[in-house]
C-alpha atoms as a PDB file:
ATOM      1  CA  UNK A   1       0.000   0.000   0.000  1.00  0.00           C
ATOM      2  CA  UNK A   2       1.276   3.429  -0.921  1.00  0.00           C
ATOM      3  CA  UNK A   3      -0.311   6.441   0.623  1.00  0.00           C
ATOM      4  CA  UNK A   4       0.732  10.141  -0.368  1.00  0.00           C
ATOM      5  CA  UNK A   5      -1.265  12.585   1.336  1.00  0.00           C
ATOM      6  CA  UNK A   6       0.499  15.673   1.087  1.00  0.00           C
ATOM      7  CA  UNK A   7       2.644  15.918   4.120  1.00  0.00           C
ATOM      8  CA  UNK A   8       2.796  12.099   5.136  1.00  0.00           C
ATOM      9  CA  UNK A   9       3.765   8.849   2.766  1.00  0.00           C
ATOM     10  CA  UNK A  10       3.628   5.792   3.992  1.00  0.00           C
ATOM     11  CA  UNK A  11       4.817   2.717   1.940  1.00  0.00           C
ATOM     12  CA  UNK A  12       5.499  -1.411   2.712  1.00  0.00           C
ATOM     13  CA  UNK A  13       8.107  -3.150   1.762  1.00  0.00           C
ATOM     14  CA  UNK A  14       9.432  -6.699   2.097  1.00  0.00           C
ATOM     15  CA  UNK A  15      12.862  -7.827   4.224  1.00  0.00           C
ATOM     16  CA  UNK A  16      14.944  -7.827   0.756  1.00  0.00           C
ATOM     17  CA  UNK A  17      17.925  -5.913   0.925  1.00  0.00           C
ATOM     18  CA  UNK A  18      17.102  -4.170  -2.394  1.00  0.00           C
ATOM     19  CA  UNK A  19      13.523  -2.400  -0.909  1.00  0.00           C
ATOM     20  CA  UNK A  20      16.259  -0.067   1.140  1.00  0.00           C
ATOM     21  CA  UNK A  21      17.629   1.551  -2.136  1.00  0.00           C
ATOM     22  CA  UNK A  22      13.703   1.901  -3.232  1.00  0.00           C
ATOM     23  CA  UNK A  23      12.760   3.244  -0.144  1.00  0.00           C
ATOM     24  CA  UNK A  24      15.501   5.817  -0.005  1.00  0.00           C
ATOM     25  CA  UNK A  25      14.253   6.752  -3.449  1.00  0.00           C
ATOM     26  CA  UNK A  26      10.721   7.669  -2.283  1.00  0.00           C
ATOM     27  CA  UNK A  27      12.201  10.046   0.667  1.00  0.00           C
ATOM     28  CA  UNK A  28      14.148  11.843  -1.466  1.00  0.00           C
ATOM     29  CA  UNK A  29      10.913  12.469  -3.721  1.00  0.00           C
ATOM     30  CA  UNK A  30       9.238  13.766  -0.794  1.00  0.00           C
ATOM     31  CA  UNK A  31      11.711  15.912   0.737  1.00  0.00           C
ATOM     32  CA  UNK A  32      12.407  17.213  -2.984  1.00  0.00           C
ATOM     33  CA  UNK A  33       8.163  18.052  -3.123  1.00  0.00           C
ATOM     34  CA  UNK A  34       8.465  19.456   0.366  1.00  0.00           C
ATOM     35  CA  UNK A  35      11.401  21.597  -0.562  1.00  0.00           C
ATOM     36  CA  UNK A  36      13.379  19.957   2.372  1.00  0.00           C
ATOM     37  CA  UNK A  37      16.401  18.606   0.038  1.00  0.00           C
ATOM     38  CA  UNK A  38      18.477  19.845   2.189  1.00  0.00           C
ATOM     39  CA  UNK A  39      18.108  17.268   4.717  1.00  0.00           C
ATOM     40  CA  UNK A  40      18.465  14.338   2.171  1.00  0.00           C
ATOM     41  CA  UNK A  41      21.713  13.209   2.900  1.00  0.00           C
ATOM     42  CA  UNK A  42      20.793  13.086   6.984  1.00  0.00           C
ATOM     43  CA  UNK A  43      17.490  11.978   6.633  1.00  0.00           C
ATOM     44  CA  UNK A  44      18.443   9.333   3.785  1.00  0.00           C
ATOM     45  CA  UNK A  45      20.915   7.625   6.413  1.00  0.00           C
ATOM     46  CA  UNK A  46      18.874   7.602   9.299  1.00  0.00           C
ATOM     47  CA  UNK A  47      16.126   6.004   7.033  1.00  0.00           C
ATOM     48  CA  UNK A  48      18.848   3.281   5.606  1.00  0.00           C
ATOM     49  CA  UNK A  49      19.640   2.408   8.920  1.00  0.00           C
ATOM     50  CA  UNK A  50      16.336   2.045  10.320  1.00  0.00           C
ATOM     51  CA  UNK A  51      14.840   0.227   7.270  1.00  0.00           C
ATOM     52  CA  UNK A  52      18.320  -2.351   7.218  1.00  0.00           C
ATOM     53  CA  UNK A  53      17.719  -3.011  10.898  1.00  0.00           C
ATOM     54  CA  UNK A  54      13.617  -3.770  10.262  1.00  0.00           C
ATOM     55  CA  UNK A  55      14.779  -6.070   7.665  1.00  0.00           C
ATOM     56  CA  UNK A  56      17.697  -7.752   9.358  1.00  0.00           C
ATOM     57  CA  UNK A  57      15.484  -8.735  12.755  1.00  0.00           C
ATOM     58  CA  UNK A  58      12.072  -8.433  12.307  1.00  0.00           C
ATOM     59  CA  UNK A  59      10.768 -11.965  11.059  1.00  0.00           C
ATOM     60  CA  UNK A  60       7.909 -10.717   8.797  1.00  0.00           C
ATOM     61  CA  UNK A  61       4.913 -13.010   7.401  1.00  0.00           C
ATOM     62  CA  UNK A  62       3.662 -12.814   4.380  1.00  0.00           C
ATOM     63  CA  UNK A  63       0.900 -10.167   5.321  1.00  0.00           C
ATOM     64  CA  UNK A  64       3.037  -8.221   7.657  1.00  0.00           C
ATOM     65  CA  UNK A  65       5.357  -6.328   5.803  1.00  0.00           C
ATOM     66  CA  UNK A  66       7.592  -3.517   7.088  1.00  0.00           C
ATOM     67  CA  UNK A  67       6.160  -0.229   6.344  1.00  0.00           C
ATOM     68  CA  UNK A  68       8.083   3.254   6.654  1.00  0.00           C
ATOM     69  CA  UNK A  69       6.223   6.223   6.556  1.00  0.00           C
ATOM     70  CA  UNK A  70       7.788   9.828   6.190  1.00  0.00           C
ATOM     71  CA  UNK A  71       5.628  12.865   7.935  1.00  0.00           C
ATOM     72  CA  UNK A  72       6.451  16.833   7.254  1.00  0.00           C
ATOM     73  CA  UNK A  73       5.796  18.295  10.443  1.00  0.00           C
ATOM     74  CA  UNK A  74       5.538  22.051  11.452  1.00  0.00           C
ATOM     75  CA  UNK A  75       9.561  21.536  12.869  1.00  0.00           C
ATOM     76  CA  UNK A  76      10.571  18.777  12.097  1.00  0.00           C
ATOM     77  CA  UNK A  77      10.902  15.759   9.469  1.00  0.00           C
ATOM     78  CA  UNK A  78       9.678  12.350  11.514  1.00  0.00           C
ATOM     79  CA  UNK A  79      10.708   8.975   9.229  1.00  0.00           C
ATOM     80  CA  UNK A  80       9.399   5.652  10.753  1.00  0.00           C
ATOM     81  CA  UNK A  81       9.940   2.381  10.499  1.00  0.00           C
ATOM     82  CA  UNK A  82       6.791   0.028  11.482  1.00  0.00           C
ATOM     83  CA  UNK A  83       7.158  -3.652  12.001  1.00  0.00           C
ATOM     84  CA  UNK A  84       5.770  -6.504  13.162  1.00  0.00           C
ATOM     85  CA  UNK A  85       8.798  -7.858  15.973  1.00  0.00           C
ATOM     86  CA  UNK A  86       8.402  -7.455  19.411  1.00  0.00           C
ATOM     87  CA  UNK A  87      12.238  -7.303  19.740  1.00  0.00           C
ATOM     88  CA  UNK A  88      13.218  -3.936  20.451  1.00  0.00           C
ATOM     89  CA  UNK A  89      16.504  -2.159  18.910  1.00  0.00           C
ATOM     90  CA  UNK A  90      19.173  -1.013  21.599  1.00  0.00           C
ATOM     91  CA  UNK A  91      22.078   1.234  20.666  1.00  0.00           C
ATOM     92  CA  UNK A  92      25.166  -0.363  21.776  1.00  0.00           C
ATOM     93  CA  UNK A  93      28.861   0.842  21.506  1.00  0.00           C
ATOM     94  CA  UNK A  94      30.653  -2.151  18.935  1.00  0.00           C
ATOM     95  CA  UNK A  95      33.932  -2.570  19.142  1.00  0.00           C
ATOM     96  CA  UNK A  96      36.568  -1.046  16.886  1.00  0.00           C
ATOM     97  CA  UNK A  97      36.932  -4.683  15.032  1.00  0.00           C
ATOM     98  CA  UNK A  98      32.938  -5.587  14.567  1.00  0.00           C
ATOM     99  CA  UNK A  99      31.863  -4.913  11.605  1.00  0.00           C
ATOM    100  CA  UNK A 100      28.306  -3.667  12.800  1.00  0.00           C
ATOM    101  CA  UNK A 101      26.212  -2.866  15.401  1.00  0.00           C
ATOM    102  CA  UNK A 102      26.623   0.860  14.986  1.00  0.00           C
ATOM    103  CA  UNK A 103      23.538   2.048  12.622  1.00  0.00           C
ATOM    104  CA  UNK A 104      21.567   3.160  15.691  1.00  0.00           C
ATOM    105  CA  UNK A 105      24.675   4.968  17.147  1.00  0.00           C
ATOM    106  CA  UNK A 106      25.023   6.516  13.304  1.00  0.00           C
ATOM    107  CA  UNK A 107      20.874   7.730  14.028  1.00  0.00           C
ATOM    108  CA  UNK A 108      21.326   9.280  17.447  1.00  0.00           C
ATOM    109  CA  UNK A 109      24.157  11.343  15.744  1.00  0.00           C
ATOM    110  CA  UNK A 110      22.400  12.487  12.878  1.00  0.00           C
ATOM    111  CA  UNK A 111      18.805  12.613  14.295  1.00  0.00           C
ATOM    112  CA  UNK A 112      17.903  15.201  16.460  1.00  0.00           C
ATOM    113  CA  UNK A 113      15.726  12.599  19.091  1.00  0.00           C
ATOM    114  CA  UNK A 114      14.756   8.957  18.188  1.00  0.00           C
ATOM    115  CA  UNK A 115      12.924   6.196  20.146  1.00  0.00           C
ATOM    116  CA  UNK A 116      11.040   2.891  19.561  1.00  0.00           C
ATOM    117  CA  UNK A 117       7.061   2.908  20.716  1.00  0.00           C
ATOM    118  CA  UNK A 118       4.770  -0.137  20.602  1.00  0.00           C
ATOM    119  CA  UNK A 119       1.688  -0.182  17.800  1.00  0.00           C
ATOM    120  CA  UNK A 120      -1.239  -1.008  17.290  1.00  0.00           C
ATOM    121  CA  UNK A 121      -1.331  -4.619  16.517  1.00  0.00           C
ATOM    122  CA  UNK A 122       2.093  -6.749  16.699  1.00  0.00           C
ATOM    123  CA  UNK A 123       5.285  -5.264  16.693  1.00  0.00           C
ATOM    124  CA  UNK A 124       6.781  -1.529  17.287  1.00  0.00           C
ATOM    125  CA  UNK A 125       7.615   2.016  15.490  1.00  0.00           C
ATOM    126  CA  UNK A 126      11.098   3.074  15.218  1.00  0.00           C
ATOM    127  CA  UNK A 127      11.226   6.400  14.814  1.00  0.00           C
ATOM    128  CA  UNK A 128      13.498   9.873  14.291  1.00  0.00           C
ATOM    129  CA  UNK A 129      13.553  13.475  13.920  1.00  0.00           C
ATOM    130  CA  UNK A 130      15.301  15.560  12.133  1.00  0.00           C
ATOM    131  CA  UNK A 131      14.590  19.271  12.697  1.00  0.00           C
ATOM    132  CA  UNK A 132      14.052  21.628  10.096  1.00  0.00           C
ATOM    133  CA  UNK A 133      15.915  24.324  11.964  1.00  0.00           C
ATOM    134  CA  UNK A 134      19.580  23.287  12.799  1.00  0.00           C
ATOM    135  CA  UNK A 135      20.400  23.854  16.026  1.00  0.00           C
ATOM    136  CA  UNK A 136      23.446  26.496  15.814  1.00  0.00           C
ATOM    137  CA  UNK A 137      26.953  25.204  15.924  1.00  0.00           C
ATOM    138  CA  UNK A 138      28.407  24.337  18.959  1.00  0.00           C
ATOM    139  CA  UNK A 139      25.010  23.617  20.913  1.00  0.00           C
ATOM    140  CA  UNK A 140      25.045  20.045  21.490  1.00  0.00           C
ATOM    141  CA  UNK A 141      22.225  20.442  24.498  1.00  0.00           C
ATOM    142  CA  UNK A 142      20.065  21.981  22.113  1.00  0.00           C
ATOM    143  CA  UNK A 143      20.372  19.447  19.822  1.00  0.00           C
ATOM    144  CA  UNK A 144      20.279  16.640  22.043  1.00  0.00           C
ATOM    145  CA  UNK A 145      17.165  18.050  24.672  1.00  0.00           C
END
């Protein structure tokens, strides 16, 4: 299902590695529509890493999908990640010789707050901000409050 309704698109996808590119795709349409290109690089790596992670862990059925859905608020950008685990995501500081583990570390820099929140139905949201105002240079507790 693909809904565009002006300041919100949600879309589904399936766990193959491929839908990440796709979905990238479709959130730089919509920032380009909402004239917020200039968050695409940001916004396109927090979505990556949410949208790998969904697909990674969350053992989807047939029927249940992972859906992301990108919302133009008054402030701020919001890009979620809906599926249907139960498993929540914890950032966690890898080591210098793993190979992963940091995309959630990689969000909390580039997003200006983040969390995971139960839904309706099975499963949780992972979700970010980005604001549409930078916080100026140098202040980290307004970016991080």
């Amino acid at each position: 299902m693909d809904i565009d309704r002006g300041d919100a698109v949600t879309l589904r996808w399936s766990r193959h590695p491929r839908c990440v590119g796709l979905a990238r795709w479709e959130l730089r349409k919509a920032l380009a529509r909402w004239g917020l290109s200039r968050l695409e690089e940001s916004a396109v790596l927090v979505l990556s890493e949410l949208l790998t992670n969904a697909g990674r862990h969350a053992r989807v059925s047939p029927g249940r999908e992972i859906e992301t859905r990108y919302v133009r608020m008054a402030d701020s950008l919001r890009i979620e990640v809906h599926d249907a685990a139960v498993e929540r995501p914890e950032r966690r500081e890898p080591g210098w010789e793993e190979s992963g583990g940091r995309g959630l570390v990689l969000v909390e820099a580039l997003a200006d707050s983040w969390g995971v929140k139960d839904r309706h139905g099975p499963g949780k949201t992972v979700w970010a901000e980005l604001s549409l105002t930078p916080a100026p240079i140098g202040d980290e507790h307004a970016r991080n409050a």
